[in-house]
N, C-alpha and C. Protein backbone atom coordinates (compact mmCIF):
# COMPACT_ATOMS: atom_id res chain seq x y z
N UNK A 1 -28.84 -42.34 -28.10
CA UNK A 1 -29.71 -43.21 -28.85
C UNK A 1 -30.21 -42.45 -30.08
N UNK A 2 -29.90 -43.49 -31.37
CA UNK A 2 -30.51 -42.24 -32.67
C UNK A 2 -32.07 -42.20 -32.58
N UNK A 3 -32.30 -41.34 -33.39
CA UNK A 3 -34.08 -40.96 -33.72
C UNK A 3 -34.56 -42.29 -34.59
N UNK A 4 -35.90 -42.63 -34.56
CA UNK A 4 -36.03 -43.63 -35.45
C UNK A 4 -37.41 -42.87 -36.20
N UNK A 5 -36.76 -41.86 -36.20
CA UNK A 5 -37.91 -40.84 -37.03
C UNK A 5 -36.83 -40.12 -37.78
N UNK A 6 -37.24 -39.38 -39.16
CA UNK A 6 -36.71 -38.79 -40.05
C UNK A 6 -36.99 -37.50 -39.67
N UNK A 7 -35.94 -36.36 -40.46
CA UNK A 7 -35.88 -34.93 -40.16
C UNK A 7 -37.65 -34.33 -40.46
N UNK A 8 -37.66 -34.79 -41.90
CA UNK A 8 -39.09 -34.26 -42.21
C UNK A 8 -40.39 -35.00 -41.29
N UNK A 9 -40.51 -36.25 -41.21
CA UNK A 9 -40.81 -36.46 -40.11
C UNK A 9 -41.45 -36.08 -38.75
N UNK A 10 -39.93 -35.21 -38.15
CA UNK A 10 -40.47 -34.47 -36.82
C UNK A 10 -41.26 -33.09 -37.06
N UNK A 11 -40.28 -32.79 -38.42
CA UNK A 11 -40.89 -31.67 -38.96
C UNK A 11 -42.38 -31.47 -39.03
N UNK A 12 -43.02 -32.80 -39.39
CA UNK A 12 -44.68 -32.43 -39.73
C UNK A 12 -45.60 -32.77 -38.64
N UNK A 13 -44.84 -33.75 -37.54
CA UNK A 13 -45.23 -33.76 -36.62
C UNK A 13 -44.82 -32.29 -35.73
N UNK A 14 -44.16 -31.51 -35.48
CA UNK A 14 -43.83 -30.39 -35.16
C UNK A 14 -44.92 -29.37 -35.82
N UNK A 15 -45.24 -29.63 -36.87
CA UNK A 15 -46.48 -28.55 -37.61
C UNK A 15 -47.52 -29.25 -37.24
N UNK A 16 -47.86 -30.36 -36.96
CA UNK A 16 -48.99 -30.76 -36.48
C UNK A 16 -49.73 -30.49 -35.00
N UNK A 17 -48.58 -30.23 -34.01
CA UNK A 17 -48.10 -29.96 -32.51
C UNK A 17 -48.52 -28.28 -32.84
N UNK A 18 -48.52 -27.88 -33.63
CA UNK A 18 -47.81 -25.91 -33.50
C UNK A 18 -49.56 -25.52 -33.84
N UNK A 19 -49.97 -26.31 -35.19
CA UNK A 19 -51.60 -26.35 -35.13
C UNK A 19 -52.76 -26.41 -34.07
N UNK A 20 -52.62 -27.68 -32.95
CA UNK A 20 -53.08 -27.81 -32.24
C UNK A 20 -53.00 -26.73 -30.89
N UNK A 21 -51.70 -27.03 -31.16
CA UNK A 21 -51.45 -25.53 -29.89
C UNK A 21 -52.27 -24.32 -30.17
N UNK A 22 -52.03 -24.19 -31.43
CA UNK A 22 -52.78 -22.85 -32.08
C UNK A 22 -54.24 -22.97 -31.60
N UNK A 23 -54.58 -23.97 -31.97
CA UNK A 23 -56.41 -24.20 -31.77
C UNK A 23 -56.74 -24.09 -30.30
N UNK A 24 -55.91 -24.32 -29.50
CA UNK A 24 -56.27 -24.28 -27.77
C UNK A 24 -56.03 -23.06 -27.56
N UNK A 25 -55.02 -22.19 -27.81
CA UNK A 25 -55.12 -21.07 -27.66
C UNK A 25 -56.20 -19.90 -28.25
N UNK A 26 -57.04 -20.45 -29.25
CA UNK A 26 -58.02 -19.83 -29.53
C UNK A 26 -59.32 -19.89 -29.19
N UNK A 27 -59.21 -21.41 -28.84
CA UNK A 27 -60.20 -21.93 -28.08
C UNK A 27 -60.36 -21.67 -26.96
N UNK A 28 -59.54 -21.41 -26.07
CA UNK A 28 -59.82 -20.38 -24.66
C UNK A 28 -60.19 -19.00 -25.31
N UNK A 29 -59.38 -18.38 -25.96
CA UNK A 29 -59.79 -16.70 -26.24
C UNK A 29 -61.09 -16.90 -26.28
N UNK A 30 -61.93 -17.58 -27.46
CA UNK A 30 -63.35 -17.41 -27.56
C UNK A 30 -64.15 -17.95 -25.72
N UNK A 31 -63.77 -18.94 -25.76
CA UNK A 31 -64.40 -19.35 -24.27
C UNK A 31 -64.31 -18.46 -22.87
N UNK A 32 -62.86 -17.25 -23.04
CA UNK A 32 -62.95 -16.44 -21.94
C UNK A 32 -64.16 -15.24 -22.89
N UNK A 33 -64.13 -15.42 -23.79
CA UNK A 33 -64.94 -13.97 -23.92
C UNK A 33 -66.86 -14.29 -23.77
N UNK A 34 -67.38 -15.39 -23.72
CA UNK A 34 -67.76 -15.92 -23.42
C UNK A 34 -68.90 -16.67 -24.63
N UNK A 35 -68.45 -16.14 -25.47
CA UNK A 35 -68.53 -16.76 -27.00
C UNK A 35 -68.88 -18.41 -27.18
N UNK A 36 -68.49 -19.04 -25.98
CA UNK A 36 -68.96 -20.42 -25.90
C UNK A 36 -69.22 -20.68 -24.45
N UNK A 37 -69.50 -21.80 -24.63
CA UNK A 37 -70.37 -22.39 -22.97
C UNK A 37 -69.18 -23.46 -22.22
N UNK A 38 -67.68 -22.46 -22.50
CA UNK A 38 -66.60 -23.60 -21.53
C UNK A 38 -66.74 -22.94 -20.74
N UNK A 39 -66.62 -24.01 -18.95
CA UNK A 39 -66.19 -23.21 -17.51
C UNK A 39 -64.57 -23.19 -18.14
N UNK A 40 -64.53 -22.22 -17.00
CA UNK A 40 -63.35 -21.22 -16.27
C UNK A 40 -62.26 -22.84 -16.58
N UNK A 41 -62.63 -23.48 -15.89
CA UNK A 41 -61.69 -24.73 -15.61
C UNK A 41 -61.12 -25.24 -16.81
N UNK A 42 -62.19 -25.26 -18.24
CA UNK A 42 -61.92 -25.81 -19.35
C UNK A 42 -60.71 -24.70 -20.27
N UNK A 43 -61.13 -23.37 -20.30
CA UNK A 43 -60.65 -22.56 -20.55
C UNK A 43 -59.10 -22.80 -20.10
N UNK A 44 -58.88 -22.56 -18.75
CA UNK A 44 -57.83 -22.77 -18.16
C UNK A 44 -56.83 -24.23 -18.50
N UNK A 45 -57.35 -25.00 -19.26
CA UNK A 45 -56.79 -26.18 -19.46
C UNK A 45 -56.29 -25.96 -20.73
N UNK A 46 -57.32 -25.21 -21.71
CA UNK A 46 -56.48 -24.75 -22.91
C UNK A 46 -55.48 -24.08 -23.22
N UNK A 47 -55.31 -23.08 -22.05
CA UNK A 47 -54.22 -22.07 -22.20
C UNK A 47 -53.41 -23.22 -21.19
N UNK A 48 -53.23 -23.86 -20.93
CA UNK A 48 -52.39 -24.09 -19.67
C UNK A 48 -51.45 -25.14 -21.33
N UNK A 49 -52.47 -26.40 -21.87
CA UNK A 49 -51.79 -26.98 -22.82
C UNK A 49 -51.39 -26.28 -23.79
N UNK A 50 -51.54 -25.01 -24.27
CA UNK A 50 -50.35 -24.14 -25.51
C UNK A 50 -49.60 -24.37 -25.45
N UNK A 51 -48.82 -23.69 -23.93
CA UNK A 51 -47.61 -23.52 -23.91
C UNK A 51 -46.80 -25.24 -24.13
N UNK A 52 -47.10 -26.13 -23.59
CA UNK A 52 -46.38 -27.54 -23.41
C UNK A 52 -46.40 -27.90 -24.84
N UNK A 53 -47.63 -27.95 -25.43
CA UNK A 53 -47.73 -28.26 -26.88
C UNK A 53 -46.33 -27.92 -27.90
N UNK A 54 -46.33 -26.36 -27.17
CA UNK A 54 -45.44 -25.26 -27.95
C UNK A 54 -43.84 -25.84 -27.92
N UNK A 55 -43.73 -26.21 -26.51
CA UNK A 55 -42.61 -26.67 -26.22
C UNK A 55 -41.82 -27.94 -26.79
N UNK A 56 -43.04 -28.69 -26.63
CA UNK A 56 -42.48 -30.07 -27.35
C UNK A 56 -42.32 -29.92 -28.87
N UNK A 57 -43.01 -28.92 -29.09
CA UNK A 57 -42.90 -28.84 -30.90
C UNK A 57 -41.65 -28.55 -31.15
N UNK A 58 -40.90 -27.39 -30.16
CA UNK A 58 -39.52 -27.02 -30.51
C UNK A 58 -38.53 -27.95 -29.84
N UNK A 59 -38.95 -29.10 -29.10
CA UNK A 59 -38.11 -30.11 -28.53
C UNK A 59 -38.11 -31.05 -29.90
N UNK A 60 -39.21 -30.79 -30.61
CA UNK A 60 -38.88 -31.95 -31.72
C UNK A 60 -37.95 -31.14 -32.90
N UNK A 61 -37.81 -30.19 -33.12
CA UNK A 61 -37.41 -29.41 -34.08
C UNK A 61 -35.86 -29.53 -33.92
N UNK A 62 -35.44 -29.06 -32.61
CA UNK A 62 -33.90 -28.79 -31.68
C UNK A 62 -33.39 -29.88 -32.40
N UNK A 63 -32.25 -29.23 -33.09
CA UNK A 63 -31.12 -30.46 -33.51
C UNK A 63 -30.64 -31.25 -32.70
N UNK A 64 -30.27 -32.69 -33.05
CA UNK A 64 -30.10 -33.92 -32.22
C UNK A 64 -28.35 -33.56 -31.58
């Protein structure tokens, strides 16, 4: 089935995905150090969504 999205497209959605990832992963760093008032649980949800974030960004990137 073709894409009904364009190359540039996934592309900025892919930089938009790689941003966010970025921000959860920093957003736990500060929250484990205890720099903010997230539980353990919230923390753990940020680092847990990086990686998937990360993934789908390069699932959108991966040539068709």
């Amino acid at each position: 089935m073709a894409s009904k999205y364009t190359k540039e497209q996934k592309e900025g959605l892919a930089r938009f995905i790689d941003t966010i990832a970025a921000s959860s992963f920093i957003g736990g760093v500060v929250g484990l150090t205890g720099h903010s008032p997230l539980s353990i649980w919230e923390v753990m949800t940020l680092f847990a969504t990086c990686p998937i974030l990360l993934l789908l960004s390069w699932r959108l990137r991966k040539p068709s």
